[in-house]
Protein backbone atom coordinates (compact mmCIF):
# COMPACT_ATOMS: atom_id res chain seq x y z
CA UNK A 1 -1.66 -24.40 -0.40
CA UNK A 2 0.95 -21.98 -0.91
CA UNK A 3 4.44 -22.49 -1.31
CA UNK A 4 5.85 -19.12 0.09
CA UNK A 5 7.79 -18.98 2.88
CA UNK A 6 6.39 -15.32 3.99
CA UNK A 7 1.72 -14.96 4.82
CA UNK A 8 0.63 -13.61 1.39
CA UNK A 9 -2.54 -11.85 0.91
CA UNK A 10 -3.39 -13.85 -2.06
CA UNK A 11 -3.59 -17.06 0.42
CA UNK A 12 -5.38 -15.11 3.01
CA UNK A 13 -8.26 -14.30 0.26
CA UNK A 14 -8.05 -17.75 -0.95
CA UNK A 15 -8.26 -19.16 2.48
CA UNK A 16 -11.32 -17.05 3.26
CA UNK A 17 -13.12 -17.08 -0.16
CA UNK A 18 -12.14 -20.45 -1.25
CA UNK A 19 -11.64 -19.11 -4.90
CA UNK A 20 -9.38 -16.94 -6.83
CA UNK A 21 -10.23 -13.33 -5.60
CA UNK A 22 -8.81 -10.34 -7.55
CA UNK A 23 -8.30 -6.90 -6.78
CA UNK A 24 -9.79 -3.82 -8.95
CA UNK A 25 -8.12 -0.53 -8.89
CA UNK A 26 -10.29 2.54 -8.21
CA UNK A 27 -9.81 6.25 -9.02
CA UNK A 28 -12.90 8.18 -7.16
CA UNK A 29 -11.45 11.48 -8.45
CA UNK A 30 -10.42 12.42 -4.76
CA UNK A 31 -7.29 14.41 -3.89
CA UNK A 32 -5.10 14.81 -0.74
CA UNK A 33 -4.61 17.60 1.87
CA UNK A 34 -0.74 17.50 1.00
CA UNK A 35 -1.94 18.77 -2.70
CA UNK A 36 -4.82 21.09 -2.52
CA UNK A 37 -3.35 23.29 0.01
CA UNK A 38 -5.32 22.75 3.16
CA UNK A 39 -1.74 20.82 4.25
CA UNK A 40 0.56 21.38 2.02
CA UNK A 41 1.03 21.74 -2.16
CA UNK A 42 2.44 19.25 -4.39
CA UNK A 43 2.48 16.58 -2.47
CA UNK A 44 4.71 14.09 -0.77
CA UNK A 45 8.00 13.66 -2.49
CA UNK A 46 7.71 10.02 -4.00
CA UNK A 47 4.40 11.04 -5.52
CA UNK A 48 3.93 11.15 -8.67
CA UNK A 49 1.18 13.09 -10.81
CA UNK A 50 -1.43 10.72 -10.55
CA UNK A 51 -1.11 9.59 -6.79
CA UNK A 52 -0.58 6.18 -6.16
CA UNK A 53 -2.98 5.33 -9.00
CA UNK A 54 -2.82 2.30 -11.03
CA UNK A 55 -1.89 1.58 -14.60
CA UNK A 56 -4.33 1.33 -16.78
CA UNK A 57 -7.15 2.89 -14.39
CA UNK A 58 -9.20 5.22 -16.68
CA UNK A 59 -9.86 7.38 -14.11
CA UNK A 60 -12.29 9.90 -17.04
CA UNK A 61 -14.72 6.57 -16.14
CA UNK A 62 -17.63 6.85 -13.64
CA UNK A 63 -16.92 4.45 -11.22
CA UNK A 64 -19.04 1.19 -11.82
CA UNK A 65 -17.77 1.53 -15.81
CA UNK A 66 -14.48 1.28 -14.17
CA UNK A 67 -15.70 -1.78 -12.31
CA UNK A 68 -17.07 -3.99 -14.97
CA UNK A 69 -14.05 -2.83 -17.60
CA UNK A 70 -12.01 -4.19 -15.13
CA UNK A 71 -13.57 -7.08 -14.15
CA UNK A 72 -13.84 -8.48 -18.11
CA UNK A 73 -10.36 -7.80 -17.97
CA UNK A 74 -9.03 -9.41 -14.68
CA UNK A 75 -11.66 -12.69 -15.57
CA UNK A 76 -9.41 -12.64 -19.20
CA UNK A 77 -5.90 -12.50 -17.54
CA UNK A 78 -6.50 -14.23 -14.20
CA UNK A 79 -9.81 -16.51 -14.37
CA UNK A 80 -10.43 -14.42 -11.02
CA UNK A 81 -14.17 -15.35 -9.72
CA UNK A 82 -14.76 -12.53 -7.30
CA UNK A 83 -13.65 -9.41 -6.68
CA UNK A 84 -12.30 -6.45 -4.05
CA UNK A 85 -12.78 -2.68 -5.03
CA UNK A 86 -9.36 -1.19 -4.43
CA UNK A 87 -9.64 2.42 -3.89
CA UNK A 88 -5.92 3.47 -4.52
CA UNK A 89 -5.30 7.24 -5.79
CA UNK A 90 -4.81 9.82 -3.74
CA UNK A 91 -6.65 10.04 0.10
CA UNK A 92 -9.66 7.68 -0.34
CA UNK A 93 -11.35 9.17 2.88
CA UNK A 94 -10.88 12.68 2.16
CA UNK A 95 -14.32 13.80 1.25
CA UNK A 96 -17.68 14.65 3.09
CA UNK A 97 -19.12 11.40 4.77
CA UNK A 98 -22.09 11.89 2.20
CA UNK A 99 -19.73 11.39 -0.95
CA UNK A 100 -17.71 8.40 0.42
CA UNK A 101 -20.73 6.80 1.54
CA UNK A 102 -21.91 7.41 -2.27
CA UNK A 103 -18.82 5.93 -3.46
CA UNK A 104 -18.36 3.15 -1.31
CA UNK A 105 -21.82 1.93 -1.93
CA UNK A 106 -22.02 2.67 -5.50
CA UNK A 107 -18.92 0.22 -5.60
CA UNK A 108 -20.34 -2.66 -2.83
CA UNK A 109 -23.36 -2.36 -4.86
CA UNK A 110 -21.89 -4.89 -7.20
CA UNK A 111 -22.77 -8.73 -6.18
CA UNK A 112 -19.46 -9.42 -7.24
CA UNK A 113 -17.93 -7.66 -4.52
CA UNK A 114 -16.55 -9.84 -1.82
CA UNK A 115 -15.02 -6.47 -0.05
CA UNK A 116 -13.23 -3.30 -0.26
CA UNK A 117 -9.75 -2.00 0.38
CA UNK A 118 -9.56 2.06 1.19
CA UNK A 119 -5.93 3.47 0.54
CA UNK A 120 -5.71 6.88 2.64
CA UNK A 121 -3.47 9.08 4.92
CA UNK A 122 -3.36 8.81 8.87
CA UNK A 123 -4.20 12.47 8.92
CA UNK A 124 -7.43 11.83 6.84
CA UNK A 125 -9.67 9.98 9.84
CA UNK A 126 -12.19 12.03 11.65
CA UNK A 127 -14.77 10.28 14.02
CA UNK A 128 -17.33 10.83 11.09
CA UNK A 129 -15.71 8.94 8.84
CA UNK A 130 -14.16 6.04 11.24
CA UNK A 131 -18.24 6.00 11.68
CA UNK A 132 -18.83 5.12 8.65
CA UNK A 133 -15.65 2.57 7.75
CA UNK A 134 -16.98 0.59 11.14
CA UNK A 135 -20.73 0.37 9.49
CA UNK A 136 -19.25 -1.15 6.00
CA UNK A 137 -16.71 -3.46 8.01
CA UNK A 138 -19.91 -5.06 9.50
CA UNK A 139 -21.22 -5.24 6.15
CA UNK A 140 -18.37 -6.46 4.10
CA UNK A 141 -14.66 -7.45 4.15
CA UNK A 142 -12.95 -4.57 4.50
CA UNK A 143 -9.19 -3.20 4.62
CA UNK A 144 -7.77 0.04 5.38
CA UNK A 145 -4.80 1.19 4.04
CA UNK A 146 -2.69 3.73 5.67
CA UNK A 147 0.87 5.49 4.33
CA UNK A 148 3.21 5.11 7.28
CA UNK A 149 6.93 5.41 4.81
CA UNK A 150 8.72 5.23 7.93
CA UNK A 151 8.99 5.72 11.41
CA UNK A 152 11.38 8.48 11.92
CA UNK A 153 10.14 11.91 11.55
CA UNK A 154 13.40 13.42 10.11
CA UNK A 155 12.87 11.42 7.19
CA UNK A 156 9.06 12.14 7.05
CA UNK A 157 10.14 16.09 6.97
CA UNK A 158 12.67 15.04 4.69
CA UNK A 159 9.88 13.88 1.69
CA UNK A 160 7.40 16.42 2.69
CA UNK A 161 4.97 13.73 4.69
CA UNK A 162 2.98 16.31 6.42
CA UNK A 163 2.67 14.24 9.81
CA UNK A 164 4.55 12.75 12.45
CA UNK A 165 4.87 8.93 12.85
CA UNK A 166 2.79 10.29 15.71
CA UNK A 167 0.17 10.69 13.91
CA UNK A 168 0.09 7.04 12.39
CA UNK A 169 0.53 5.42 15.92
CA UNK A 170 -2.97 7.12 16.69
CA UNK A 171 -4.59 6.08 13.66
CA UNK A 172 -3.91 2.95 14.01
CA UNK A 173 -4.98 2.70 17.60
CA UNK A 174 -7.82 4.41 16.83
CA UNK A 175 -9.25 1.85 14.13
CA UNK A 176 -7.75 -0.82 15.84
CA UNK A 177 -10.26 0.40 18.76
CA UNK A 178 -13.18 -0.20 16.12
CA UNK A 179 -11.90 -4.17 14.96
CA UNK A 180 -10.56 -2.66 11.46
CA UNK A 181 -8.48 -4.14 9.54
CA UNK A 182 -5.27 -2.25 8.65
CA UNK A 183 -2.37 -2.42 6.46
CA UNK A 184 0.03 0.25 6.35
CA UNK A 185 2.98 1.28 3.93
CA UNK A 186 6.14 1.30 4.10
CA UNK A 187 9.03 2.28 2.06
CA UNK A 188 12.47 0.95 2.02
CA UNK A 189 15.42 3.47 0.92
CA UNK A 190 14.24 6.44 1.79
CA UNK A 191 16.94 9.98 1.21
CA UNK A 192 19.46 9.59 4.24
CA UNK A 193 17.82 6.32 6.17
CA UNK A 194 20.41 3.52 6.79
CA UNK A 195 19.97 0.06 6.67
CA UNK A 196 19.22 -0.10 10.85
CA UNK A 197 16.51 2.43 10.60
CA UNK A 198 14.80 0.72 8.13
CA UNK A 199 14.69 -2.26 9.89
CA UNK A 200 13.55 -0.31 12.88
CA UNK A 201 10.55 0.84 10.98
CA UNK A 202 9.81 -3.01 10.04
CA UNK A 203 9.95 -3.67 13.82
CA UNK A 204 7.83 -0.92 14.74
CA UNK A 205 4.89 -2.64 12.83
CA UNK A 206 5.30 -5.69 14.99
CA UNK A 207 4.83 -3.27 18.14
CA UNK A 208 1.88 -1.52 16.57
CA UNK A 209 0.02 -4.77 16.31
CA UNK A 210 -0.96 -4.08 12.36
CA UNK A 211 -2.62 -6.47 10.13
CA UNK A 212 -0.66 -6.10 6.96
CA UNK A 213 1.83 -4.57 5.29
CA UNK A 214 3.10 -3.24 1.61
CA UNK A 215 6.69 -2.97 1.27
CA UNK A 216 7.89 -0.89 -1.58
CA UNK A 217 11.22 0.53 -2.52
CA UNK A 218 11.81 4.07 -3.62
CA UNK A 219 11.77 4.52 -6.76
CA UNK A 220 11.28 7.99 -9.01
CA UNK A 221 7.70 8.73 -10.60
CA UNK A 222 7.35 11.23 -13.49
CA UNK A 223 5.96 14.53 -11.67
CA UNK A 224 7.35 13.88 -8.30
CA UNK A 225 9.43 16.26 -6.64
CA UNK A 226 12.37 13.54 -6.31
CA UNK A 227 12.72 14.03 -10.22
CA UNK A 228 15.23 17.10 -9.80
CA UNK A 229 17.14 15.31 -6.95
CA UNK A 230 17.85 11.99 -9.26
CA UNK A 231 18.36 14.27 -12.15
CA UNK A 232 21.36 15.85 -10.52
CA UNK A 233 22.96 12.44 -8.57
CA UNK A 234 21.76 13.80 -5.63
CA UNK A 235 19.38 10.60 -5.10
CA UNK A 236 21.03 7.25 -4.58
CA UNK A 237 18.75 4.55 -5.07
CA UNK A 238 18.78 1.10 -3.98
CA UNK A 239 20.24 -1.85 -6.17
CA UNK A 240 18.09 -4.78 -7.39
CA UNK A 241 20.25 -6.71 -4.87
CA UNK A 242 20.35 -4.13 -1.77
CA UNK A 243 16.59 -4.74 -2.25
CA UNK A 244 16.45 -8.48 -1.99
CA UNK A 245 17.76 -8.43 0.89
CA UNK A 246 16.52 -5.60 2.40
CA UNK A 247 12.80 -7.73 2.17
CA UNK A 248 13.97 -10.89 2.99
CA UNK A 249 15.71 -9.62 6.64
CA UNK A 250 12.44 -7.52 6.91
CA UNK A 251 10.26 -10.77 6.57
CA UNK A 252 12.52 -12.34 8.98
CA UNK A 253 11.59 -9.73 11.49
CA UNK A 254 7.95 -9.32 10.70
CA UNK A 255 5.41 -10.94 13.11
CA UNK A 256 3.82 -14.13 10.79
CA UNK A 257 0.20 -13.22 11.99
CA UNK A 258 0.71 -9.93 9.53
CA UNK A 259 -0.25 -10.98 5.53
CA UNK A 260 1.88 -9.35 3.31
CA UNK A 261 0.22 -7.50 0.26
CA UNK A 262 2.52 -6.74 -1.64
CA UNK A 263 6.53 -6.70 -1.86
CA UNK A 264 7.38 -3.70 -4.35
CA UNK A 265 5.59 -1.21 -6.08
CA UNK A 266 5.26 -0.94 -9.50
CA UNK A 267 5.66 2.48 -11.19
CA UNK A 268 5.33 1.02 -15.34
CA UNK A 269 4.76 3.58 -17.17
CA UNK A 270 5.64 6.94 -14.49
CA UNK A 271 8.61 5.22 -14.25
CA UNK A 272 11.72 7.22 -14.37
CA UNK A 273 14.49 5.00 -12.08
CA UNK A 274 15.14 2.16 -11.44
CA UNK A 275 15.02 0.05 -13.94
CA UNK A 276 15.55 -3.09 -12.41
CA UNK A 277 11.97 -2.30 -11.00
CA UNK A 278 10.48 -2.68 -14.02
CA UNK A 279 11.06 -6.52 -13.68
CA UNK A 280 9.00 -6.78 -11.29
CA UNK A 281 8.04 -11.42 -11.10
CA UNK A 282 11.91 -11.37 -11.53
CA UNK A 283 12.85 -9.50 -8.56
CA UNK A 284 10.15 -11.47 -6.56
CA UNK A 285 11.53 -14.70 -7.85
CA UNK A 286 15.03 -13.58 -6.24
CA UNK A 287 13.05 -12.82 -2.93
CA UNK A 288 11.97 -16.36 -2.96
CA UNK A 289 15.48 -17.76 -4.07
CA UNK A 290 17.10 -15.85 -1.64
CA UNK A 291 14.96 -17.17 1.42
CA UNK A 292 15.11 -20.23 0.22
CA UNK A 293 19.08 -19.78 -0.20
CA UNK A 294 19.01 -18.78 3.86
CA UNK A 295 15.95 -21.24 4.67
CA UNK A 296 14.08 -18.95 6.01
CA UNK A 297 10.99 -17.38 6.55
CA UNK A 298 8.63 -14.73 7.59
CA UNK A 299 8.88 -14.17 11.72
CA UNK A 300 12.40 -16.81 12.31
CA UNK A 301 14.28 -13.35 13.47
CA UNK A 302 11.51 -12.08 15.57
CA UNK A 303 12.72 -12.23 19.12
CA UNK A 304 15.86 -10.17 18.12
């Protein structure tokens, strides 16, 4: 029974698995259109070198070494009994149906699988491949993951994005179409966006019907191109406390059907600013104090 006051995804596996389910970090060794020049070079501007790969992912591993390192590991730290296959760097459907298929079965292929989560782009969804994510979400429990950052399209320009928020709306109408599961991202202090548009974006996820979210805040990777801007003050970044509660009126707004994945990212070692992210269970206890503090909870704002 959980004691938050938001729809975790933690409770949501435990609730469907009965056990404690843990999530594995995958690097398949793809790339993105916004970095190998079909799209654009170098990437969004919050990216760092190594995508949104995880720490610790030893991504010079084939891919089921890379699933049984991590499991001893996870069953050490956690005492997790099952597993999802997180692929997480860079566009995770931006290959030939043939390879993914490869991939995702080489990973599923593992009885201690329970199911799969597939970070990609909106742009990076062609019939073909929705084809194929429809097949394995018959077969297994599955989640796709799709970069939304915001809604407005200034802002998208603004950090290179490569789409419009156009572009996301259709994506995730057009999985929703096939009964997939999606959970998009979106970032919170973004160059230029003011408190009102970011809690526009959080609204716009209750219109688009999603399944889950990740909230991050924006924060300054080794490698990315926001590196110069923060370098000369031209970057203002968000306080530990602007943060707090920044998340907490954004939970107040979000429908309580969508499960929340995760409330910040977590840059460790790319990490350039801030440093307050780097305490990352102490900023998440302050989330919880701070709701608490308002007695709150996820969806109590959402008919404003």
């Amino acid at each position: 029974m959980t004691t938050k006051r938001y729809t975790t995804f933690t409770a949501e596996l435990r609730q469907r698995f009965g056990c404690r389910v843990q999530r594995i970090s995958l690097d398949a060794g793809l790339t993105c259109p916004n970095r190998d020049g079909s799209l654009g070079i170098g990437g969004c501007s919050f990216c760092g070198d190594r995508g949104a790969a995880a720490v610790g992912v030893q991504t010079e591993l084939p891919l089921a070494e890379q699933l049984q390192r991590s499991k001893e590991y996870l069953r050490r730290k956690f005492k997790a009994d099952q597993f999802i296959g997180y692929f997480q760097a860079y566009s995770n459907t931006y290959a030939s149906v043939g390879a993914l298929r490869n991939l995702y079965q080489t990973a599923l292929a593992d009885p201690e699988l329970v199911g799969m989560i597939i970070g990609t782009r909106p742009d990076c969804l062609p019939e073909p491949v929705l084809d194929l994510l429809t097949e394995l979400h018959a077969k297994t429990y599955l989640w796709l993951e799709l970069g939304m950052q915001t809604m407005h399209d200034g802002t998208l320009a603004a950090i290179n994005r490569g789409h419009d928020h156009a572009c996301l709306v259709e994506a995730v109408q057009r999985c929703q179409a096939r009964g997939l599961r999606v959970c998009v991202h979106l970032i919170l202090g973004l160059p230029g966006e003011t408190r009102e548009q970011m809690l526009a974006s959080v609204r716009e996820l209750n219109r688009l019907g999603v399944d889950g979210v990740k909230l991050h805040h924006l924060h300054v990777l080794k490698g990315s191109r926001l590196v110069d801007d923060y370098q000369r003050g031209a970057l203002r970044l968000l306080e530990r406390e602007e943060y707090v509660q920044l998340v907490c009126d954004a939970l107040e707004l979000l429908d309580p059907r969508i499960v929340i994945h995760r409330l910040m990212g977590d840059g460790r070692s790319e990490l350039l600013a801030p440093d307050w992210s780097r305490r990352k269970l102490e900023v998440l206890n302050l989330i919880d104090a701070e709701l608490k503090k308002r007695d709150s909870r996820q969806g109590c704002r959402l008919s404003e």
